[in-house]
Protein backbone atom coordinates (compact mmCIF):
# COMPACT_ATOMS: atom_id res chain seq x y z
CA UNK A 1 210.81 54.72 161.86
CA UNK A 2 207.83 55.61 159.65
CA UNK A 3 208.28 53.06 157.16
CA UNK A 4 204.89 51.61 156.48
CA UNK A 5 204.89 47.49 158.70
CA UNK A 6 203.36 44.83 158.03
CA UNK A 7 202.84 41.71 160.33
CA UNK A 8 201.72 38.16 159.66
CA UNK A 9 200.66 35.98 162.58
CA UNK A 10 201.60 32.30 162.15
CA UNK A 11 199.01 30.14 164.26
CA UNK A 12 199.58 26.44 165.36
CA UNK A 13 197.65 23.19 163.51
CA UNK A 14 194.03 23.53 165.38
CA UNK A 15 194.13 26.82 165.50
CA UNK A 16 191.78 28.74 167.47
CA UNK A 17 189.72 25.88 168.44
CA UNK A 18 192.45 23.33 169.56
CA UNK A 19 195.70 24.66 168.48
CA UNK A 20 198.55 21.74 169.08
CA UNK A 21 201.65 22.46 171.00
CA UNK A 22 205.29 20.57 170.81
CA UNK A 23 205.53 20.90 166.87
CA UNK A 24 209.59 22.00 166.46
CA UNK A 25 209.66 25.63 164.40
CA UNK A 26 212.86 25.75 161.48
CA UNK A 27 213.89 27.95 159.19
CA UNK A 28 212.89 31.17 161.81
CA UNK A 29 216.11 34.07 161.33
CA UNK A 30 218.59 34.52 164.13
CA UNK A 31 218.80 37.64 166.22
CA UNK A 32 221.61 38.36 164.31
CA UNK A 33 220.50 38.37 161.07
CA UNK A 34 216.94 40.19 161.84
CA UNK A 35 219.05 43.14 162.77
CA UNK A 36 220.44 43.43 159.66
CA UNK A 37 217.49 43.05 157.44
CA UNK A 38 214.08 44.83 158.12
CA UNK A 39 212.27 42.09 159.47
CA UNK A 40 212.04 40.75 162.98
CA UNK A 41 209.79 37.62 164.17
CA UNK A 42 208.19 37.61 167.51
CA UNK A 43 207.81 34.74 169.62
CA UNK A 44 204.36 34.80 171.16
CA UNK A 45 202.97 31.01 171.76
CA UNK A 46 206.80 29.01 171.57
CA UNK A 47 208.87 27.29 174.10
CA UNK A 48 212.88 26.29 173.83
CA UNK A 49 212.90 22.82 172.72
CA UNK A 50 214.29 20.71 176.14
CA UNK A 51 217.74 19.33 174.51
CA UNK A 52 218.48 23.29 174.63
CA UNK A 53 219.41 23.79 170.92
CA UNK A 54 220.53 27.22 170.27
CA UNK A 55 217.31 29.45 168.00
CA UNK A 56 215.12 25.77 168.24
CA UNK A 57 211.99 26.23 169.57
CA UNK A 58 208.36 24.69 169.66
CA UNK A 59 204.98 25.90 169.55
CA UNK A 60 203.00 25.82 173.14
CA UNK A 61 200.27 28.10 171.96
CA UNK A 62 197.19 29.40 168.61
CA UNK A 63 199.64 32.12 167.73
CA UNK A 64 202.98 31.22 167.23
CA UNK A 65 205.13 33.87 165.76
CA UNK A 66 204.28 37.46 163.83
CA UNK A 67 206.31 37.90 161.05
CA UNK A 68 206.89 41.67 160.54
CA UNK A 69 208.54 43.58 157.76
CA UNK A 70 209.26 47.37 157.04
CA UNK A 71 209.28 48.50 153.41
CA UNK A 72 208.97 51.49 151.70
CA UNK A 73 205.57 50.80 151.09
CA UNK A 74 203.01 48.76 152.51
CA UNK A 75 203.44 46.59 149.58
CA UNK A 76 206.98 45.88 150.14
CA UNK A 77 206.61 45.26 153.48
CA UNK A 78 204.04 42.94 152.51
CA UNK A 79 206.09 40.73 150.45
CA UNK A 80 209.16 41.18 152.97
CA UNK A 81 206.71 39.62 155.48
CA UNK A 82 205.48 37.29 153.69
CA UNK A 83 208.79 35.68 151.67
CA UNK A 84 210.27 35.15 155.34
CA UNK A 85 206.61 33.36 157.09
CA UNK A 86 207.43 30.96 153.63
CA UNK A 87 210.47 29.92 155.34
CA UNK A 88 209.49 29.01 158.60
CA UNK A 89 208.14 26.14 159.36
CA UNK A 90 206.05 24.25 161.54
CA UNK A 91 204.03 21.15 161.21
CA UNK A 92 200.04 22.68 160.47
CA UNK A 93 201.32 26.63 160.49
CA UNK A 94 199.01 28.19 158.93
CA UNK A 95 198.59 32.34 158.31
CA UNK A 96 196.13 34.12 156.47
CA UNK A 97 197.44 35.25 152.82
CA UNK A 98 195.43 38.70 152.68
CA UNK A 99 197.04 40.60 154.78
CA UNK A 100 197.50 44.58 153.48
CA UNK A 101 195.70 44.13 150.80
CA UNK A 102 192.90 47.03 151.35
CA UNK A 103 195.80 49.67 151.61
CA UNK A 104 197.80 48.18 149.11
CA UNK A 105 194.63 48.27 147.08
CA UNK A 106 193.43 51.97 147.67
């Protein structure tokens, strides 16, 4: 694909110096769904909660997730990306708001 991605890593409360683990993640897309939009979530530092919910998980690690979006530009990638990280959640998550912006900007 050579649509322009973006990707926006979601890090746990603490993060980098003492990021927490065990906070429960909602709102993060199924499978299912990614495939039909442009956007697709990584797991990097989660877990499957232990009462074995289907699509629950917690965080066990600094980065969490990385939200990642195709668009036709980098802009709309950007704002792909960043309208789905607003709609997970974790207690702390936090994710840095500038992401693109120096090729958005040129």
């Amino acid at each position: 694909d050579r649509r322009p991605a973006l990707g926006v890593v979601m890090a746990a409360h603490g993060y980098p110096l003492n990021p927490r683990k065990g906070d429960l993640i909602t709102g993060a897309p199924s499978l299912d769904s990614m495939q039909q939009a442009d956007v697709m979530v990584f797991h990097a530092g989660t877990v499957p909660t232990s009462n074995g919910q289907k699509g629950e998980a917690l965080t066990s690690g600094g980065r969490v997730l990385c939200v990642t979006a195709l668009g036709s530009t980098v802009k709309e990638a950007q704002k792909q990306a960043y309208d789905l990280a607003s709609k997970i959640h974790f207690d702390g998550a936090q994710y840095r708001k500038d992401i693109g912006y120096r090729a958005i900007k040129s």
